[in-house]
C-alpha atoms as a PDB file:
ATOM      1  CA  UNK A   1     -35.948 -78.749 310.399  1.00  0.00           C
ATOM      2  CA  UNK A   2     -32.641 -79.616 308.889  1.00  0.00           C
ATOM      3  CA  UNK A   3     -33.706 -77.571 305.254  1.00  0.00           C
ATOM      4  CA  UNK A   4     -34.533 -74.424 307.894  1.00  0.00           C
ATOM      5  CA  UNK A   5     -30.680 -74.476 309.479  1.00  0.00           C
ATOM      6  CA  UNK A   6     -29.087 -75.652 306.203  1.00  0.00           C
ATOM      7  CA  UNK A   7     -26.886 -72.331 304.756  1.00  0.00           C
ATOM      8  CA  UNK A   8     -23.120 -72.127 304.563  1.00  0.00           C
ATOM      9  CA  UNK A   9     -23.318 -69.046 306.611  1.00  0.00           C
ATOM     10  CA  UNK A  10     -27.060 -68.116 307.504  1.00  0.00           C
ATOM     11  CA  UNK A  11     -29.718 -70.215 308.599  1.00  0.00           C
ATOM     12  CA  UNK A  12     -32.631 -70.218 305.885  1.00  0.00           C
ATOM     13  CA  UNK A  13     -34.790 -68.900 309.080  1.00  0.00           C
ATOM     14  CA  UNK A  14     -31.777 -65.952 309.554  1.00  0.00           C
ATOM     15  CA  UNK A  15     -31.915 -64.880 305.861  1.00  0.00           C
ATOM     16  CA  UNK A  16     -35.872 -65.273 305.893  1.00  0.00           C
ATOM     17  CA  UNK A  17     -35.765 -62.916 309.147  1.00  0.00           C
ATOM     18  CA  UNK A  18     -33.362 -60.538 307.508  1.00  0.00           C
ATOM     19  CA  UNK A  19     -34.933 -60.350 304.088  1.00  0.00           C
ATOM     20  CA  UNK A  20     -38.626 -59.952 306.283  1.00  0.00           C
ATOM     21  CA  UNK A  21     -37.131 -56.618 308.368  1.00  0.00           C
ATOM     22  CA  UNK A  22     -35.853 -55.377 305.250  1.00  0.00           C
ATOM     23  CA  UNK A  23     -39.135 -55.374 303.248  1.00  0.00           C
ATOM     24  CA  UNK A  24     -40.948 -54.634 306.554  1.00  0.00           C
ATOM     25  CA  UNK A  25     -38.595 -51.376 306.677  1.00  0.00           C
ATOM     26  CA  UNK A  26     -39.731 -50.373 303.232  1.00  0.00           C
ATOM     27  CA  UNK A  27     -43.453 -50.841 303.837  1.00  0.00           C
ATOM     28  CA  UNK A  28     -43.471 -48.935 306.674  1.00  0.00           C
ATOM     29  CA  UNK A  29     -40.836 -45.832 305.006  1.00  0.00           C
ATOM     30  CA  UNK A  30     -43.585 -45.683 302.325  1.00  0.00           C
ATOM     31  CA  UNK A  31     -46.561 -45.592 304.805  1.00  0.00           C
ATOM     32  CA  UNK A  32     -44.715 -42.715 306.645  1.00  0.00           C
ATOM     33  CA  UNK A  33     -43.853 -41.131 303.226  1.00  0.00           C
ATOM     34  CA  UNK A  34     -47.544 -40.596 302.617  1.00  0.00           C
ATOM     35  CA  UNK A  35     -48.515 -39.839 306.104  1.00  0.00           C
ATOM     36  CA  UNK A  36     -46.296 -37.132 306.044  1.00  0.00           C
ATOM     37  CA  UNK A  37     -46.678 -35.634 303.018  1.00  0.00           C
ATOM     38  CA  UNK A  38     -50.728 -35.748 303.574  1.00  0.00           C
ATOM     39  CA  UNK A  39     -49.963 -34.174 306.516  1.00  0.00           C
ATOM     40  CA  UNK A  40     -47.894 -31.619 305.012  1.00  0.00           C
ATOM     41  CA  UNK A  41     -50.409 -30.842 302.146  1.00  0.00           C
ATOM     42  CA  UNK A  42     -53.421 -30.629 304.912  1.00  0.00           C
ATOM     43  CA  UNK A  43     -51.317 -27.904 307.185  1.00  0.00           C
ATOM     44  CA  UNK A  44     -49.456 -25.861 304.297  1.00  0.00           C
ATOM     45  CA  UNK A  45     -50.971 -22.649 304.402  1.00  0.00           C
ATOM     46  CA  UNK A  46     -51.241 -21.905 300.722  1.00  0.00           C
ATOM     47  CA  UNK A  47     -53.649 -24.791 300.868  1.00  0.00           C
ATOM     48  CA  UNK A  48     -56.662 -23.218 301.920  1.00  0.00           C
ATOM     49  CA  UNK A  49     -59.315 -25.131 300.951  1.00  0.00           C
ATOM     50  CA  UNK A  50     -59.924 -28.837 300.829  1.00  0.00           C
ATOM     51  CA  UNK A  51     -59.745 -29.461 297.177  1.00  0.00           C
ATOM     52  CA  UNK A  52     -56.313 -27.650 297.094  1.00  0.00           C
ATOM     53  CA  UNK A  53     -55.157 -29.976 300.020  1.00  0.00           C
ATOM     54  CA  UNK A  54     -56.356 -32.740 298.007  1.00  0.00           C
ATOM     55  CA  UNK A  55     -54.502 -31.549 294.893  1.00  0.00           C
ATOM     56  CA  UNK A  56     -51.237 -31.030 296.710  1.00  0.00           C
ATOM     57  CA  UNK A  57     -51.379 -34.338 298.139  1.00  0.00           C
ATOM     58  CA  UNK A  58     -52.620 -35.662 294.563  1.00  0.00           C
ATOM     59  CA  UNK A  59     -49.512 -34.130 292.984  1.00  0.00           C
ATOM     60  CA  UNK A  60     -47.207 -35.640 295.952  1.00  0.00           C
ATOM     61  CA  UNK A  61     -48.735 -38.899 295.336  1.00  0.00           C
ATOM     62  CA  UNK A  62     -48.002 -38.759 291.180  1.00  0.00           C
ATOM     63  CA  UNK A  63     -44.636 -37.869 291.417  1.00  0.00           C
ATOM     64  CA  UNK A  64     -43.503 -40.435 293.970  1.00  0.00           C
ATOM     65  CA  UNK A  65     -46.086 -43.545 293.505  1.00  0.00           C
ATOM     66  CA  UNK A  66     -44.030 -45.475 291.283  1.00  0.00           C
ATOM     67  CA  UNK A  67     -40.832 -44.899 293.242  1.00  0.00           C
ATOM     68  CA  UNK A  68     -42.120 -46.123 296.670  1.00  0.00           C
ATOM     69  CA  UNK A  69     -44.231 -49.029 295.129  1.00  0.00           C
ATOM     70  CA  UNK A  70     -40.620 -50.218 293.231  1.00  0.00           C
ATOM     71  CA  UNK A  71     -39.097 -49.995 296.496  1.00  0.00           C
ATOM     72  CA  UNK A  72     -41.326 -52.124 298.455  1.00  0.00           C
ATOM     73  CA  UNK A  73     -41.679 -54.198 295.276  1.00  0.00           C
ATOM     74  CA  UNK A  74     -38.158 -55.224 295.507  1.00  0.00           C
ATOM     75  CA  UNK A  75     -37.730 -55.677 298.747  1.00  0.00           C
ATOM     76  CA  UNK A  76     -40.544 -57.787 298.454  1.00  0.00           C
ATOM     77  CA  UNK A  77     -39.133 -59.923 296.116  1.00  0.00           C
ATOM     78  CA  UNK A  78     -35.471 -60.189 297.664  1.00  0.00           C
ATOM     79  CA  UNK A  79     -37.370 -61.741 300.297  1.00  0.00           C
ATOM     80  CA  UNK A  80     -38.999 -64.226 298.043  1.00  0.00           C
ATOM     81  CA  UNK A  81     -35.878 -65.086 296.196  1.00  0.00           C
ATOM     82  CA  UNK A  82     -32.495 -64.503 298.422  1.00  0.00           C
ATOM     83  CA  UNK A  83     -34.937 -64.919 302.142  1.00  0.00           C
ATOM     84  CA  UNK A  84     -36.820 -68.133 300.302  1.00  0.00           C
ATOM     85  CA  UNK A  85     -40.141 -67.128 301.238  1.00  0.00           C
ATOM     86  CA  UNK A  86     -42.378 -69.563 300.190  1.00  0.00           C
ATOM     87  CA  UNK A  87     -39.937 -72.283 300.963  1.00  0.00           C
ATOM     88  CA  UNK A  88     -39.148 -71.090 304.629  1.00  0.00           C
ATOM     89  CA  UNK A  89     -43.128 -70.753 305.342  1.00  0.00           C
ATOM     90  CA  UNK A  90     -43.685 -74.092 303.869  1.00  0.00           C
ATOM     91  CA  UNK A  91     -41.355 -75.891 306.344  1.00  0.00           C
ATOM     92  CA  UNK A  92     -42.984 -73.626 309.112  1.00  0.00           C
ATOM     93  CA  UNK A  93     -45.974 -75.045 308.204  1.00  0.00           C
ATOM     94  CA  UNK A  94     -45.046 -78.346 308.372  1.00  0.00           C
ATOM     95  CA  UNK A  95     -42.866 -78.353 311.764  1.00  0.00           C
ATOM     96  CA  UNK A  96     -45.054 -75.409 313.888  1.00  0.00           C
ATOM     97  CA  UNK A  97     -48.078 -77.626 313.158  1.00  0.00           C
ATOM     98  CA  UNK A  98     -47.096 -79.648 315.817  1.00  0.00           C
ATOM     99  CA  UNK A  99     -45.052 -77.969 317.980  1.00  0.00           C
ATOM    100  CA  UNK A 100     -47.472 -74.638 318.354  1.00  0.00           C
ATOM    101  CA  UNK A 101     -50.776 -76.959 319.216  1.00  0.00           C
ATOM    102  CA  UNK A 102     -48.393 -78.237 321.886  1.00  0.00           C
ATOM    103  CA  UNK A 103     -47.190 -74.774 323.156  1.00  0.00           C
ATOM    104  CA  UNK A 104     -50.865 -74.163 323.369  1.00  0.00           C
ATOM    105  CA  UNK A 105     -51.811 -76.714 325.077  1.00  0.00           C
ATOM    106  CA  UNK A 106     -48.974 -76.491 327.341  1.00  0.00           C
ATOM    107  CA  UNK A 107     -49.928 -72.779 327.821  1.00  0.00           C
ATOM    108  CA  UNK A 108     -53.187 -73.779 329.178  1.00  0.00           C
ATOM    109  CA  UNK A 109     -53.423 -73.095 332.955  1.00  0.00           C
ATOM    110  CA  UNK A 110     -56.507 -74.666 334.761  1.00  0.00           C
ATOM    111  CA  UNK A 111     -58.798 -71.753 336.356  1.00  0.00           C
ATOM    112  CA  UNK A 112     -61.499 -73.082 338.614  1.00  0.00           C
ATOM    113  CA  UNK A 113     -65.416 -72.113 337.399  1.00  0.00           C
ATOM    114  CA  UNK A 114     -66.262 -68.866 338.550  1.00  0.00           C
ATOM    115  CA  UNK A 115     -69.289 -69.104 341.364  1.00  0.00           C
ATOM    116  CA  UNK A 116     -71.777 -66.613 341.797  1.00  0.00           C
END
């Protein structure tokens, strides 16, 4: 627990958070990206047959692959270098081990059986 709060001005679990949204953001900008520019490519008019829908989309996806996979690649990696990734997870491991079986169990609310 102490290695999860320890950070001159974050907590470990506050910069793991952070760096988490931040690649989350980016995932979901480049899901969007491709939704919308499929969508775009299936309702253009000038696209008037599947295979030119398919091309358009094609084309969309050629010219802007690399820069949406960089962008989600880095934010990806801030979060396993400045957020501590691995690091953070491992200590989750090791203290929600315990404490979530126990939130389960303490969760538990006794029904009675069901009779017919």
């Amino acid at each position: 627990m102490d290695y999860l709060k320890e950070e001159p001005t974050k907590s470990r679990v506050d910069l793991y958070r952070e760096k988490q949204t931040l690649y989350t953001d980016a995932f979901e900008r480049k899901t969007k990206a491709y939704h919308d520019a499929l969508a775009h490519a299936t309702s253009d008019p000038r696209n008037t047959t599947s295979d030119l829908q398919r091309a358009a989309y094609g084309k969309w996806v050629a010219e802007n692959y690399e820069a949406y996979n960089s962008l989600v690649q880095a934010a990806y990696m801030t979060w396993v270098t400045i957020g501590k990734k691995e690091e953070v997870e491992y200590y989750f491991s090791i203290v929600d081990n315990d404490s979530a079986m126990s939130r389960v169990n303490a969760s538990k609310v006794w029904m009675p059986p069901l009779v017919d």
